[in-house]
Protein backbone atom coordinates (compact mmCIF):
# COMPACT_ATOMS: atom_id res chain seq x y z
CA UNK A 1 8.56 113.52 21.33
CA UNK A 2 8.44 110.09 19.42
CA UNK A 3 6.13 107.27 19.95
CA UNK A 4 7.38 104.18 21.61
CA UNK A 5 8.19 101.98 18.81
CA UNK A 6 10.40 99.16 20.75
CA UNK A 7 9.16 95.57 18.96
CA UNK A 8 10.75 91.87 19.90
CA UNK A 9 13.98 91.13 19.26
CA UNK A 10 14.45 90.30 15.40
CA UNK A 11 15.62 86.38 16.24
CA UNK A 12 16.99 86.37 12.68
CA UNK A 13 18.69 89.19 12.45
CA UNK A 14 20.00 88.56 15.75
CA UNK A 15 21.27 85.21 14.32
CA UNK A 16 22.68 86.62 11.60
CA UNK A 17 24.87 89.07 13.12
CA UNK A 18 26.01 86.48 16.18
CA UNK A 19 27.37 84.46 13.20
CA UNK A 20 29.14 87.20 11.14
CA UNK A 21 31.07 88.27 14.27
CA UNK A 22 31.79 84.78 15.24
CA UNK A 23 32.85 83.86 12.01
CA UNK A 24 35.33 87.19 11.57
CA UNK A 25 36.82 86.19 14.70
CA UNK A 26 37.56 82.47 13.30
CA UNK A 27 35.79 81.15 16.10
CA UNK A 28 33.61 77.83 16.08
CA UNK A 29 30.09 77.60 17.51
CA UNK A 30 31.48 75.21 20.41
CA UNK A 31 33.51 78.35 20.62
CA UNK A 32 31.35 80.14 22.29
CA UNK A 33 29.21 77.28 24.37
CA UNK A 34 29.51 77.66 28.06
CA UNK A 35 27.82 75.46 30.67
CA UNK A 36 24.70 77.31 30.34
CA UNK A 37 24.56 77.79 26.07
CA UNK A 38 24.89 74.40 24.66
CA UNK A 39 26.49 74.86 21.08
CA UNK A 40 23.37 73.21 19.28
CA UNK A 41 21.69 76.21 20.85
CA UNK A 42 24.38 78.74 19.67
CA UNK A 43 22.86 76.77 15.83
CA UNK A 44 19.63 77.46 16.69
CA UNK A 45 20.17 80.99 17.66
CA UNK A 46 22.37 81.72 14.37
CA UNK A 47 19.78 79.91 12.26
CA UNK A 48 17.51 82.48 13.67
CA UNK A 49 14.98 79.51 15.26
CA UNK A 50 15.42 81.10 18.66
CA UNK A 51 15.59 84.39 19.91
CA UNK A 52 18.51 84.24 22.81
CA UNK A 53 17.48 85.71 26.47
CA UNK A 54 19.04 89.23 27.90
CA UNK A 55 21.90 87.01 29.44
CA UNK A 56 22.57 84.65 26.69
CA UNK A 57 23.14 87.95 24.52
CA UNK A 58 25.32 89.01 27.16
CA UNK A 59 27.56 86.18 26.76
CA UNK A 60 27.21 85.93 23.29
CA UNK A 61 28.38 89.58 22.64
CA UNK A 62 31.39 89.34 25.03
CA UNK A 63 32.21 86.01 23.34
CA UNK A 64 32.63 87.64 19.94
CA UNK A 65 33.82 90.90 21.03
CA UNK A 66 31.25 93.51 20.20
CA UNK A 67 27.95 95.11 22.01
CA UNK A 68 24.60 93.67 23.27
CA UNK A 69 23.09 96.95 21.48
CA UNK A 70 24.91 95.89 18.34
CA UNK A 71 23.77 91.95 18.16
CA UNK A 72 20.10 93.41 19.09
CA UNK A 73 20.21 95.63 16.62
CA UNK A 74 22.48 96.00 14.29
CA UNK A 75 24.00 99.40 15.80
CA UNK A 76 27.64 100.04 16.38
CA UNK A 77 27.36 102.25 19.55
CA UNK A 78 30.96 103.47 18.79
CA UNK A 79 30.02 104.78 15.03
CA UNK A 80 26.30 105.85 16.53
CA UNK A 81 28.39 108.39 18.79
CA UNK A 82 30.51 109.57 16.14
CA UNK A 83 27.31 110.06 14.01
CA UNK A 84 25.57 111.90 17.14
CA UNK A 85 28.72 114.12 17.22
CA UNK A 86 28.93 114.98 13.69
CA UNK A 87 24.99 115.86 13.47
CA UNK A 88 25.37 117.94 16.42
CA UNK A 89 28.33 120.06 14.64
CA UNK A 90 25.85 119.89 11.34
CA UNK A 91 22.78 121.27 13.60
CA UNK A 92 25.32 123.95 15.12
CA UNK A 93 26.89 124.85 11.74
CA UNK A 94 22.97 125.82 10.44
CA UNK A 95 22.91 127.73 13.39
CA UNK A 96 25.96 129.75 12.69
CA UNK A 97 24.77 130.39 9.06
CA UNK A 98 27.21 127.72 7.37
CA UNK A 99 24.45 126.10 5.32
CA UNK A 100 26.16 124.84 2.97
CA UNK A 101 28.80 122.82 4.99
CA UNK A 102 26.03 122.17 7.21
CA UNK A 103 24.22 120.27 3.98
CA UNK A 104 27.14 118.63 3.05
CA UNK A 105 27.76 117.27 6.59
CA UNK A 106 24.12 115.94 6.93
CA UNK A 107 24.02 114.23 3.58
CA UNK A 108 27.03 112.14 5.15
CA UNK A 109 25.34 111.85 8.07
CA UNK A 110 22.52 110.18 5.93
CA UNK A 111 24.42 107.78 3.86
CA UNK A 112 24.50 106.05 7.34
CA UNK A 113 20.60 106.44 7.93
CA UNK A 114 20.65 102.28 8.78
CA UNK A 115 22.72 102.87 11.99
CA UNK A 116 20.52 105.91 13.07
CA UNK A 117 17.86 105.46 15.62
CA UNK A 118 13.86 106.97 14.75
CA UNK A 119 14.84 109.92 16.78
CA UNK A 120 18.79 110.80 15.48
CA UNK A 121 17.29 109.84 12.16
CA UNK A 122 14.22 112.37 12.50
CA UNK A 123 17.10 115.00 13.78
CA UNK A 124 18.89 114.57 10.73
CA UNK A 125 16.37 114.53 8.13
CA UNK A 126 14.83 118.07 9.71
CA UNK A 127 18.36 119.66 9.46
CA UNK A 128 18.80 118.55 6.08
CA UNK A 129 15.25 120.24 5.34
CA UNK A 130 16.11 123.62 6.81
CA UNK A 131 19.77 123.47 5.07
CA UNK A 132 17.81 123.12 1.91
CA UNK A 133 15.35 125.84 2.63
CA UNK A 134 17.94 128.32 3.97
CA UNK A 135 19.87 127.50 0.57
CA UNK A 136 16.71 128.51 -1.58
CA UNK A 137 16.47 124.73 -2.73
CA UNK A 138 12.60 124.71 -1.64
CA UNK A 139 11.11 122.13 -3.91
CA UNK A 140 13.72 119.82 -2.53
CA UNK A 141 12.99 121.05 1.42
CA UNK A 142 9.20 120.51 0.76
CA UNK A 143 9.56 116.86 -0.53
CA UNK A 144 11.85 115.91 2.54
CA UNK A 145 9.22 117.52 4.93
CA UNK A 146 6.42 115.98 3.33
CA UNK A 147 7.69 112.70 4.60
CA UNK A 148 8.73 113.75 7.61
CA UNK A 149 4.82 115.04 8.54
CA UNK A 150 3.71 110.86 7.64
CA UNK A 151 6.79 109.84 9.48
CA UNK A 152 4.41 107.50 12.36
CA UNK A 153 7.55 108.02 15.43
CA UNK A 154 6.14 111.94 14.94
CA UNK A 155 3.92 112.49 17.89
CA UNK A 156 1.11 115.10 16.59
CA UNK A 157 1.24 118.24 19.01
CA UNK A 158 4.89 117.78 19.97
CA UNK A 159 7.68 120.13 19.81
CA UNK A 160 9.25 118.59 16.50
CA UNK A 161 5.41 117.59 14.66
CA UNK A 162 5.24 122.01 15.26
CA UNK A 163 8.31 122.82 13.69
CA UNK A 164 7.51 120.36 11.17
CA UNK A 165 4.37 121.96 9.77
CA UNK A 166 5.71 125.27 10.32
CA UNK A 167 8.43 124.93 7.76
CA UNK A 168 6.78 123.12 5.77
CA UNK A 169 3.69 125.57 6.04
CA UNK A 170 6.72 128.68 5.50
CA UNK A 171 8.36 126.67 2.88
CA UNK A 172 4.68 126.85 0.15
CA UNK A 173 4.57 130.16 1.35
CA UNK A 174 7.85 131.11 0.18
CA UNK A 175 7.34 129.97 -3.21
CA UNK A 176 4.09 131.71 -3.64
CA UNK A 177 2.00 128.61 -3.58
CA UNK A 178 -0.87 129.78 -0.60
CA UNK A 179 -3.37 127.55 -1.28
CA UNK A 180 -0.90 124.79 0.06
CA UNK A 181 0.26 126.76 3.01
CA UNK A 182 -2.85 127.43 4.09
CA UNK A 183 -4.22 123.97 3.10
CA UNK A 184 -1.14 122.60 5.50
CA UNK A 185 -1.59 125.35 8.51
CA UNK A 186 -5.33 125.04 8.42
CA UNK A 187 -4.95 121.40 8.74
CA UNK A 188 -2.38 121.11 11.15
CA UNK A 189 -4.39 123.52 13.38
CA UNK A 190 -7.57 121.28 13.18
CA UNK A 191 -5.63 118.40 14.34
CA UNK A 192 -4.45 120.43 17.33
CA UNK A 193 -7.82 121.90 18.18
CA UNK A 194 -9.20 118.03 17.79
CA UNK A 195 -6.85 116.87 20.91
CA UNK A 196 -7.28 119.66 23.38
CA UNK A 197 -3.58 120.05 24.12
CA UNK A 198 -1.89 122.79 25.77
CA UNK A 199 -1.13 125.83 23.78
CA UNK A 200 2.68 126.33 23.34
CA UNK A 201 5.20 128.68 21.33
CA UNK A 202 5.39 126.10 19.24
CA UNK A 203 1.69 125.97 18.17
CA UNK A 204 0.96 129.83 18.50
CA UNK A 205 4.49 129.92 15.65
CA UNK A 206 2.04 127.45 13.97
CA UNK A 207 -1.14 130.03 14.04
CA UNK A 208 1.32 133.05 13.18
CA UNK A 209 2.45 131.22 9.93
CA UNK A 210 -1.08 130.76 8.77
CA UNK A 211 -1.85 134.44 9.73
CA UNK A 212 1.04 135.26 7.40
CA UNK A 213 -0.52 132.61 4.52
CA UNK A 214 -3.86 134.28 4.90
CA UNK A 215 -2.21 137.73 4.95
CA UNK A 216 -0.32 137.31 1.52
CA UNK A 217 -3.63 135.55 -0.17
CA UNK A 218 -5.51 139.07 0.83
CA UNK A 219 -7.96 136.88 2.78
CA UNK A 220 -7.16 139.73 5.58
CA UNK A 221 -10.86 138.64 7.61
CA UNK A 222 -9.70 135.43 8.64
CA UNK A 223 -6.15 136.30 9.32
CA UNK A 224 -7.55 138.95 11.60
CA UNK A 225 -9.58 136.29 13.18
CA UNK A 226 -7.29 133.63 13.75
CA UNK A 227 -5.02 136.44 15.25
CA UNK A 228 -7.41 138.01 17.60
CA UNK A 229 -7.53 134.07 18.90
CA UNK A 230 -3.94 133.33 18.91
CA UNK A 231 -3.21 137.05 20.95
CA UNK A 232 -5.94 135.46 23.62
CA UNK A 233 -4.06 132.38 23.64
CA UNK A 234 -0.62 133.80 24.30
CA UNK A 235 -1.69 136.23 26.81
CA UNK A 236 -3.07 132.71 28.96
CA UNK A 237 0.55 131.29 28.17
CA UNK A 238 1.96 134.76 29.79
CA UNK A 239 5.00 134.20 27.12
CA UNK A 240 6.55 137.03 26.06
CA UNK A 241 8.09 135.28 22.55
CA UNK A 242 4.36 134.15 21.44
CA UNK A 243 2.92 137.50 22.81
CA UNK A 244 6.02 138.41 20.41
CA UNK A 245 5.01 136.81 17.23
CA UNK A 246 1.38 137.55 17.42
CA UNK A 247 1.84 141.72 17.36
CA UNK A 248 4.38 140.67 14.87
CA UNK A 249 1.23 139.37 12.50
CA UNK A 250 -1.21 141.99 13.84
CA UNK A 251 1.08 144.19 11.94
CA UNK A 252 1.49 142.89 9.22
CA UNK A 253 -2.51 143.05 9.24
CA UNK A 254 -2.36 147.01 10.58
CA UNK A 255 -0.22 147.44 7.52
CA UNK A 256 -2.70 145.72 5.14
CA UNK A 257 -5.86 147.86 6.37
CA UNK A 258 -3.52 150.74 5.11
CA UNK A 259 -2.65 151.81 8.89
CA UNK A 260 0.80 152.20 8.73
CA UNK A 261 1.21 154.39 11.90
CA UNK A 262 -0.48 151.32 13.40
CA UNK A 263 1.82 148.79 12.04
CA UNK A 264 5.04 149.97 13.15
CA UNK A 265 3.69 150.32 16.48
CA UNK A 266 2.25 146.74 16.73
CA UNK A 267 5.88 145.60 15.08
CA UNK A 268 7.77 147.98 17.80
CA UNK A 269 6.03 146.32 20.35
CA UNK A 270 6.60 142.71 18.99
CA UNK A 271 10.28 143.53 19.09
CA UNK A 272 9.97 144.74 22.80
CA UNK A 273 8.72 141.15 23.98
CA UNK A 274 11.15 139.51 21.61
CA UNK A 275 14.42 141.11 22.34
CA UNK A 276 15.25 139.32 25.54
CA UNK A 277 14.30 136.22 23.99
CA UNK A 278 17.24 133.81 22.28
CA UNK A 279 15.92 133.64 19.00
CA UNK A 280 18.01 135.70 16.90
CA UNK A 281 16.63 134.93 13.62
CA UNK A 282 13.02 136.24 14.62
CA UNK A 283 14.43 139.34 15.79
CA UNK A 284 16.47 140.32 12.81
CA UNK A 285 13.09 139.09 10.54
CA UNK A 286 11.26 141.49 13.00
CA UNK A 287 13.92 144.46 12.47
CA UNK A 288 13.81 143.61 9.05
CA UNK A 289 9.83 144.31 9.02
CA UNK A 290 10.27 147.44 10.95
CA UNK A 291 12.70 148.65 8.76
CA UNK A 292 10.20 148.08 5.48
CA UNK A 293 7.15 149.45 7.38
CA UNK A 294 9.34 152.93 8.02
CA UNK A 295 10.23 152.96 4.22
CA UNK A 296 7.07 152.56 3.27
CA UNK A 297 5.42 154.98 5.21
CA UNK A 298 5.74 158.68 3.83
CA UNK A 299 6.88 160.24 6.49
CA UNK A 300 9.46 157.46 7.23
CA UNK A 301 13.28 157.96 8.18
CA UNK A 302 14.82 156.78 5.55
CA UNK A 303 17.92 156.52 7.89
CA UNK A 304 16.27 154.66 10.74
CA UNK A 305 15.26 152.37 8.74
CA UNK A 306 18.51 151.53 6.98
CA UNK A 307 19.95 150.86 10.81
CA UNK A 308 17.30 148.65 11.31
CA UNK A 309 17.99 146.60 8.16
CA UNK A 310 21.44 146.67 8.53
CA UNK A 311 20.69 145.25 12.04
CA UNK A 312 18.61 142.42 10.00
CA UNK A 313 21.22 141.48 7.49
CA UNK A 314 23.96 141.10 10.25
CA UNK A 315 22.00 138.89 12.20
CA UNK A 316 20.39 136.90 9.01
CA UNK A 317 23.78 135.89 7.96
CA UNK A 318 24.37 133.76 10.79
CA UNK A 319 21.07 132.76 11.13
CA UNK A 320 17.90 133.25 7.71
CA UNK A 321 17.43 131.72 4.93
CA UNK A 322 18.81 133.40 1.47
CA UNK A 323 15.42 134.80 1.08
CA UNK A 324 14.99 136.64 3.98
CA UNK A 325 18.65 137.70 3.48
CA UNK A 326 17.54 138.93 0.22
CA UNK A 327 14.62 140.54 1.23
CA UNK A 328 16.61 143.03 3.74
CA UNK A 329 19.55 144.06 1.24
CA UNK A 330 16.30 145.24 -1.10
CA UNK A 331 15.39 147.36 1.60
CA UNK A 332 18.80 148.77 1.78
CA UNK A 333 18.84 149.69 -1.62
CA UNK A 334 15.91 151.87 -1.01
CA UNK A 335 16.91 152.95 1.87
CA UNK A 336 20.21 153.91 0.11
CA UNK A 337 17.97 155.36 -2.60
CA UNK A 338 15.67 157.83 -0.39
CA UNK A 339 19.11 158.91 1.31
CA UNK A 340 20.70 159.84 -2.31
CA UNK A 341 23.29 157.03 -1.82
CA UNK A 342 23.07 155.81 -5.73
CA UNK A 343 26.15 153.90 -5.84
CA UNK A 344 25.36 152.13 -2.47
CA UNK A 345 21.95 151.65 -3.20
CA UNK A 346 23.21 149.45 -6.64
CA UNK A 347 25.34 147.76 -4.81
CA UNK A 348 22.79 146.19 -2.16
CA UNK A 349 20.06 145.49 -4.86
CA UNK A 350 23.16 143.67 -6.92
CA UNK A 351 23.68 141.80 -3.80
CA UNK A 352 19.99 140.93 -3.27
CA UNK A 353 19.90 139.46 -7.20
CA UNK A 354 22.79 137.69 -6.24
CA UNK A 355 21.51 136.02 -3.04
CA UNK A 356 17.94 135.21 -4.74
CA UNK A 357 19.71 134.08 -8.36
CA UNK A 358 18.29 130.17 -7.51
CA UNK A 359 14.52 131.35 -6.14
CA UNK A 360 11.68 132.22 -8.23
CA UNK A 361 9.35 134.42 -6.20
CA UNK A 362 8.00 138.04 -5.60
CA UNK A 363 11.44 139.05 -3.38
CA UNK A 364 13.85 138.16 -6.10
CA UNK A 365 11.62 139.72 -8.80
CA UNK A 366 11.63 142.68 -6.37
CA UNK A 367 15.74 142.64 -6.31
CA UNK A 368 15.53 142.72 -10.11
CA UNK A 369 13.37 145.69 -9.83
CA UNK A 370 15.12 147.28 -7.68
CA UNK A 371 18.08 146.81 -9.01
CA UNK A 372 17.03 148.38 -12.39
CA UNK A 373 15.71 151.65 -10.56
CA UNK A 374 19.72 151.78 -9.51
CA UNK A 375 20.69 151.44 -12.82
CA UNK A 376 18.97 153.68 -14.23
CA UNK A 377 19.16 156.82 -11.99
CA UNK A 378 23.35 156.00 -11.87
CA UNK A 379 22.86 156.06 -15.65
CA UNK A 380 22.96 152.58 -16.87
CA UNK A 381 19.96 153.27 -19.30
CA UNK A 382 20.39 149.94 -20.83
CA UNK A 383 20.98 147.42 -18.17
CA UNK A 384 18.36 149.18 -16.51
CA UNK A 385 15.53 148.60 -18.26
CA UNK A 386 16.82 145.00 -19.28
CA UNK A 387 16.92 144.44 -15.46
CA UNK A 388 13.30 145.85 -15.26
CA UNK A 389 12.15 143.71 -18.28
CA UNK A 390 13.81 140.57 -16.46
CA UNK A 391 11.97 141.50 -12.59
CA UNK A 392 8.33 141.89 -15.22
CA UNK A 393 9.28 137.92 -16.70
CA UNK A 394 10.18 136.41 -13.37
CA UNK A 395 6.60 138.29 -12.44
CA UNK A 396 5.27 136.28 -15.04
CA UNK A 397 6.83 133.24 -13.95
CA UNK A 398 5.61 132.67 -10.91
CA UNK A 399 3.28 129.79 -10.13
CA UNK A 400 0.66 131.92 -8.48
CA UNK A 401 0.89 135.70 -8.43
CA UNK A 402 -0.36 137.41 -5.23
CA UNK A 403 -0.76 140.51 -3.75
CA UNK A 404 3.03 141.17 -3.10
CA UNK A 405 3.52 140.46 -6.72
CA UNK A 406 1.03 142.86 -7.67
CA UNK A 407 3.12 145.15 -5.65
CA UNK A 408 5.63 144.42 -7.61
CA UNK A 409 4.15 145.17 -10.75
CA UNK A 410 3.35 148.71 -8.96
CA UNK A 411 6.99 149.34 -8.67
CA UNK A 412 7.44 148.46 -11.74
CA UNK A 413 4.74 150.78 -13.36
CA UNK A 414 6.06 153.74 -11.00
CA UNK A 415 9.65 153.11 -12.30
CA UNK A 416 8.70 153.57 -16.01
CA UNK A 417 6.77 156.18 -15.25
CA UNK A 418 9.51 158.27 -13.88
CA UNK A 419 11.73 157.07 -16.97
CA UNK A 420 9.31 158.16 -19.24
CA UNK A 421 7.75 154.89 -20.48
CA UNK A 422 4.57 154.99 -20.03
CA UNK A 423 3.74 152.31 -22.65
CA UNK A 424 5.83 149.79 -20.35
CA UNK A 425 4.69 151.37 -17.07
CA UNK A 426 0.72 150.67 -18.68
CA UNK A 427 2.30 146.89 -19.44
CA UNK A 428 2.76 146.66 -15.44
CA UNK A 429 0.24 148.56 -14.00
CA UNK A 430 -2.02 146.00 -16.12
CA UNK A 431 -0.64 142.87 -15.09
CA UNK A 432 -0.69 143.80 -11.59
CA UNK A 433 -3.92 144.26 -11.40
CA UNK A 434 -4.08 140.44 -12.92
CA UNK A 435 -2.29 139.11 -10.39
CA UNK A 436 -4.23 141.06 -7.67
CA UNK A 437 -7.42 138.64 -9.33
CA UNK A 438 -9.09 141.22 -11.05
CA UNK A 439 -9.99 140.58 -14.10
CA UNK A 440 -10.60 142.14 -17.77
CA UNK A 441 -13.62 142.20 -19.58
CA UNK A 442 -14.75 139.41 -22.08
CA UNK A 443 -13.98 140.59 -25.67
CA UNK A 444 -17.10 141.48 -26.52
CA UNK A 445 -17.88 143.51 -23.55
CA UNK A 446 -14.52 144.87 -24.20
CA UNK A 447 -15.84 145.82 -27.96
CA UNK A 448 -19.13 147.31 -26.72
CA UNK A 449 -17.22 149.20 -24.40
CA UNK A 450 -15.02 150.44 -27.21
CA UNK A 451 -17.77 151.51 -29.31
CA UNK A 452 -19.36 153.75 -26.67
CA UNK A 453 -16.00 155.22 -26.00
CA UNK A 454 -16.04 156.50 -29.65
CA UNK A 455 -19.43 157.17 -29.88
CA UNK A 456 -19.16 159.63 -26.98
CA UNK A 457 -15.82 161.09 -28.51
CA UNK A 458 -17.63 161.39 -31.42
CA UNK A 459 -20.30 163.37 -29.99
CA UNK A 460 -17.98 165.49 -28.48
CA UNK A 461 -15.90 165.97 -31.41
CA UNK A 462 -18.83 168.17 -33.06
């Protein structure tokens, strides 16, 4: 929904445009004087000292050959439907999972932003936003939907403001920087709570990707508040797709009290209110989940969950972003892995690295990871461990480490281990616990500390 933002009549621009059609016609001004339109008014009007009345225009315009819409504005209703058209096709290829086309069609769409009206303009801006972000170009997404959330035809609480915030809420999230995300959810949902409006999907997606924000910064007592809140709220709105997304976050919270059994039964039953719904790329992210929570879980199917996350990829293709793509071809490969499928397994975790070559975050650290582990148990000793050195530097890389990177660095740890290097495997296990914000001690705590050690060794040693 966009705010009314009809003004007057722009009497020069009006003017101007009169003249430029007249004039590419070869007509005169007594041209187009009738009985009622004098031609020293037709001067007046082109010299943009008077602003002509609904029926003046009228005339005018069929005078010269073109539209009333085009002399008021500027806007070639012919070219504004082809642009329509053409978005539409761009909005339907990001649908389908041609992102790239769907980009390039956009950006052409945009070279003719002047024509656009506040609402086709809107349209197309958004698209080009979620091309970007399904492309893994999320520094460029974030910028675009920055400007969108100051854009004043943006009603605050409507359908598109949502959607908005939600991507641009996902998009910080994505690259690992929480404090924003949260910063952004928090902020849109004060705004909401400030107006009183009627809880939608829409808003409860809004809640669900804060839960998610808080979930990944640890701060797990506030994401299990806000989600207790949202459940309440979606149970009033008796929809089955918000009902959906909230067991969706309870567990991913199930999962980070260590209550696994828990979490795939919250996720299970998310799925069960989602799967009549239309939105296919929730369901494959949810299938996805389910799929990660089983192969996590010791006494997990290995199998079960591979048919779940080959479910997800299917469905991602068409519809996610490279990074949740990504994300499901790692859990292949250790799906592939647990089954004894070696060769497979590589092949999925080369795909993932593939996929995530352009994003710098925990996932495509993850796919590095993983695909080392693949290398190494089908004997590729070398690339192996250069693909494990390469996941520990994009670690490194990242803006803000988090939990899931310290996860990460677990793997990592666990996969030297098992190929004898503990020296590396130390390396990880220690910089994990960095980036899970604990800390070392000062140096000369750290010294004192050392000197007892050998004291006591020394005492022991006699």
């Amino acid at each position: 929904m966009f705010a009314d933002q009809t003004a007057s009549s722009d009497a020069v621009g009006i003017g101007r445009r009169v003249r430029e059609q007249r004039l590419a016609r070869g007509l005169l001004q007594q041209d187009l004087a009738t009985a009622e339109i004098s031609a020293s008014y037709i001067s007046l009007i082109e010299g943009g000292k008077r602003t002509p009345s609904p029926s003046v225009l009228a005339a005018l315009a069929e005078r010269v050959g073109t539209t009333v819409e085009y002399l008021r504005t500027g806007r070639n209703e012919a070219e504004l439907n082809d642009l329509r058209l053409e978005l539409g096709f761009s909005e339907m290829a990001l649908r389908n999972g041609s992102h790239g086309e769907a980009l390039q069609s956009i950006t052409h769409v945009l070279t003719k932003s002047a024509v656009l009206s506040p609402e086709l303009l809107f349209r197309a801006r958004f698209a080009q936003a979620t091309a970007l972000e399904r492309l893994g170009r999320l520094e460029s997404a974030i910028s675009i939907l920055h400007d969108l959330t100051k854009d004043r035809a943006l009603v605050v609480g409507s359908a598109q403001w949502a959607e908005v915030n939600v991507s641009l809420c996902r998009c910080y999230t994505i690259t690992g920087d929480l404090s924003m995300s949260v910063e952004v959810g928090e902020r849109a949902l004060q705004r909401l709570d400030s107006l009183g409006l009627e809880v939608t999907d829409d808003h409860i997606q809004l809640g669900v990707t804060l839960v998610g924000a808080y979930y990944l910064r640890s701060d797990f007592t506030r994401a299990h508040l806000l989600s207790e809140r949202l459940l309440a709220q979606a149970e009033k709105t008796e929809s089955r797709a918000a009902r959906g997304m909230v067991y969706w976050n309870a567990g991913l919270i199930a999962e980070s009290r260590g209550d696994r059994n828990e979490a795939v039964a919250l996720v299970e039953r998310a799925l069960g209110f989602m799967a009549e719904g239309d939105n296919h790329r929730h369901l494959a992210m949810l299938k996805s989940l389910l799929g990660w929570l089983i192969l996590r879980s010791e006494s997990g199917d290995p199998a079960e969950a591979k048919s779940l996350l080959e479910q997800a990829v299917g469905m991602l293709v068409e519809t996610g972003s490279v990074h949740e793509i990504g994300d499901s071809e790692v859990g292949l490969a250790l799906a592939d892995m647990r089954l004894g499928l070696l060769k497979e397994a590589q092949e999925h975790a080369s795909r993932a690295v593939g996929i995530l070559a352009n994003e710098n975050s925990g996932v495509a650290a993850e796919a590095l990871a993983t695909l080392g582990e693949t290398q190494l148990l089908n004997g590729e000793t070398v690339h192996g461990e250069a693909s494990l050195r390469g996941a520990a530097r994009q670690l490194r890389q990242l803006r803000r480490p988090d939990m899931a990177a310290a996860r990460v660095y677990r793997y990592l740890g666990d996969v030297w281990n098992r190929h004898g290097n503990p020296d590396e495997a130390m390396r990880a296990y220690r910089d994990g616990l960095t980036a899970s914000g604990a800390e070392g001690l000062p140096v000369t705590e750290r010294a004192a500390y050392e000197a007892a050690r050998a004291h006591d060794h020394a005492v022991d040693s006699r």
